[in-house]
N, C-alpha and C. Protein backbone atom coordinates (compact mmCIF):
# COMPACT_ATOMS: atom_id res chain seq x y z
N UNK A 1 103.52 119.66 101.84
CA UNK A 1 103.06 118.38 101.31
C UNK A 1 102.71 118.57 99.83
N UNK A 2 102.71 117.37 99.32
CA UNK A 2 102.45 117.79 97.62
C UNK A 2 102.03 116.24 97.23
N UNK A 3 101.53 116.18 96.21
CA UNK A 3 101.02 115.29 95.47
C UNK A 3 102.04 114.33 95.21
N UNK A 4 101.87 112.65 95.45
CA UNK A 4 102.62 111.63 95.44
C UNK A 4 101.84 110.80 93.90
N UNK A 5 103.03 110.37 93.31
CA UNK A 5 103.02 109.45 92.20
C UNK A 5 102.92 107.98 92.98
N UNK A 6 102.35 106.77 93.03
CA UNK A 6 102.49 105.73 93.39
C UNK A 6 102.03 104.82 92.17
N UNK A 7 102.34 103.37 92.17
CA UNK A 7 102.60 102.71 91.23
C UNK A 7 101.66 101.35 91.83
N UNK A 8 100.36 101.05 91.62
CA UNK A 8 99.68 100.23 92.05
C UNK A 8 100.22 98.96 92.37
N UNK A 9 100.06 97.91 92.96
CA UNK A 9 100.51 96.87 93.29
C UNK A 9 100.06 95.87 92.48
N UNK A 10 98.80 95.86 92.28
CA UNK A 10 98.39 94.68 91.74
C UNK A 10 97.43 95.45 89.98
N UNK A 11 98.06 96.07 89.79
CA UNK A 11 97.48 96.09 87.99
C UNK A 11 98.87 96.71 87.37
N UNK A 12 99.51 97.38 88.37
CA UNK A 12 101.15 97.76 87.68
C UNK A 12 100.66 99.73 87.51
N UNK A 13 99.67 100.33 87.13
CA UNK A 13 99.05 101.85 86.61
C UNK A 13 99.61 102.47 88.05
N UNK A 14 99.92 103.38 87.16
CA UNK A 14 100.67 105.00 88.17
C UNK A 14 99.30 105.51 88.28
N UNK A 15 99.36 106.25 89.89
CA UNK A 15 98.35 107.12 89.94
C UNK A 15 98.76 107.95 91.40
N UNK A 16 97.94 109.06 91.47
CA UNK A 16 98.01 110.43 91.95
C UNK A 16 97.77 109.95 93.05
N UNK A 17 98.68 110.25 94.28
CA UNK A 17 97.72 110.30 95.96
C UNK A 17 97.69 111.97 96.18
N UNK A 18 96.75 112.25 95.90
CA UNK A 18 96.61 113.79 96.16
C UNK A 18 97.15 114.10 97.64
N UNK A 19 96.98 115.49 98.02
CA UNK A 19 97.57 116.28 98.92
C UNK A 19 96.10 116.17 100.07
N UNK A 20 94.90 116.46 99.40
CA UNK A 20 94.01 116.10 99.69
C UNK A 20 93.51 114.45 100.41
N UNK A 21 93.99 113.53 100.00
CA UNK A 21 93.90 112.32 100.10
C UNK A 21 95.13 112.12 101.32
N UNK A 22 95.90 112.36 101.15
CA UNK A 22 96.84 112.21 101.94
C UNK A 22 96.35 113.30 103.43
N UNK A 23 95.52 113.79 103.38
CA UNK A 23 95.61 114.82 104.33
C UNK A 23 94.40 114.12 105.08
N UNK A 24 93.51 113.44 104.55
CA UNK A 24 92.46 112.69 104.89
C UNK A 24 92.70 111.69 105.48
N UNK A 25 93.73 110.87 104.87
CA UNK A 25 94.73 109.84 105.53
C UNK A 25 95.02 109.91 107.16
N UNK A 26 95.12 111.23 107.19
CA UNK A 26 96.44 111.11 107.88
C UNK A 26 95.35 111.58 109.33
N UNK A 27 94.02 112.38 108.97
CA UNK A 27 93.00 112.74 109.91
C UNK A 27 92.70 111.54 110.58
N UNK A 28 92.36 110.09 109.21
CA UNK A 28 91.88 108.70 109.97
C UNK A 28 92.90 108.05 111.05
N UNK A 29 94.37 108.70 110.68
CA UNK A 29 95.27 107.97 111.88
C UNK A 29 95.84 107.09 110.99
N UNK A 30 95.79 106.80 109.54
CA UNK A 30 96.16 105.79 108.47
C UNK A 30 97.70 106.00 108.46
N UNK A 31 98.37 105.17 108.80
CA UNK A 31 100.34 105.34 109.01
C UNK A 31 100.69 104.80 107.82
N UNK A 32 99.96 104.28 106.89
CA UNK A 32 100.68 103.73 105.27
C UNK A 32 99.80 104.81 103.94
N UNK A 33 100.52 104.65 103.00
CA UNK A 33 100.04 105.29 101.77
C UNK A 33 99.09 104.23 101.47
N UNK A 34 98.44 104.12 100.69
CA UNK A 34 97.96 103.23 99.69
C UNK A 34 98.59 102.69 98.67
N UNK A 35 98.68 100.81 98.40
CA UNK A 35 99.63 100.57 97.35
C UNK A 35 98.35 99.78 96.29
N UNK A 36 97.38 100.41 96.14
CA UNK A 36 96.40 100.00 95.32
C UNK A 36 95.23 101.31 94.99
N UNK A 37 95.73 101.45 93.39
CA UNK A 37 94.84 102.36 92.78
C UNK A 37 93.38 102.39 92.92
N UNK A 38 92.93 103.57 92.76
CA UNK A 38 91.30 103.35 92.84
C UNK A 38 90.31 102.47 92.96
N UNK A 39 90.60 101.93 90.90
CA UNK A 39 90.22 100.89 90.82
C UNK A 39 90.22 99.76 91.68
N UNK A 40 91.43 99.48 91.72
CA UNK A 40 91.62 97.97 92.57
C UNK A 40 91.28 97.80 93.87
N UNK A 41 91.27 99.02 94.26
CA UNK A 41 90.68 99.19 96.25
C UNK A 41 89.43 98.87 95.74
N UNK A 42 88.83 99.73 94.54
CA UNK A 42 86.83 99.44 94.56
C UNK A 42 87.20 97.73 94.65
N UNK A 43 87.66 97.50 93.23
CA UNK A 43 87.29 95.94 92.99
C UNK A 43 87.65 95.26 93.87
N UNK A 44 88.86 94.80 94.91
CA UNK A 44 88.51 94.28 96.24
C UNK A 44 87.68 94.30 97.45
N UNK A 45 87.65 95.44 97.58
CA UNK A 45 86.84 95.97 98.64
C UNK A 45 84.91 94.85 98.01
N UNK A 46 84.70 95.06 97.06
CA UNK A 46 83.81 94.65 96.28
C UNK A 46 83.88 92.96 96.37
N UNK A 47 84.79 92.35 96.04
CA UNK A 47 85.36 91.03 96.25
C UNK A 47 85.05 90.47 97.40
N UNK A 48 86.01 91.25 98.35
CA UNK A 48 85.36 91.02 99.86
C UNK A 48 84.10 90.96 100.54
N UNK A 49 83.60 91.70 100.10
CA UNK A 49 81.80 91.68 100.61
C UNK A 49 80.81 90.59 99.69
N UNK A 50 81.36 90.26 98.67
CA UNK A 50 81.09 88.95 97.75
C UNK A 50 81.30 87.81 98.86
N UNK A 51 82.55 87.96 99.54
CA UNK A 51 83.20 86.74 99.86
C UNK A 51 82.83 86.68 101.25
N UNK A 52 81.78 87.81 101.95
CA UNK A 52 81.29 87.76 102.64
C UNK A 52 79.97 86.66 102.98
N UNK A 53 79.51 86.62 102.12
CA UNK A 53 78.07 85.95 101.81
C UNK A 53 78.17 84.36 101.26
């Protein structure tokens, strides 16, 4: 396994899915990569619990 380049979905920025990350992934049972960088997982994830209330 090795480190994946992915290309965010919603800001367009390349970023790293580590080997690490992916290995963590894959412990939760998670069957997709991630198509949203760091950032944008915080800032939704963040959105959502806004949109909770």
């Amino acid at each position: 396994m090795e480190d994946k380049k992915i290309t965010c979905k919603d800001c367009g920025k390349e970023f790293v899915f580590t080997v690490g990350e992916q290995e963590f992934y894959k412990e939760k049972g998670f069957e997709n990569d991630p198509v949203r960088c760091p950032e944008c997982r915080k800032a939704r994830k963040a959105q959502k619990q806004r949109d909770r209330f």
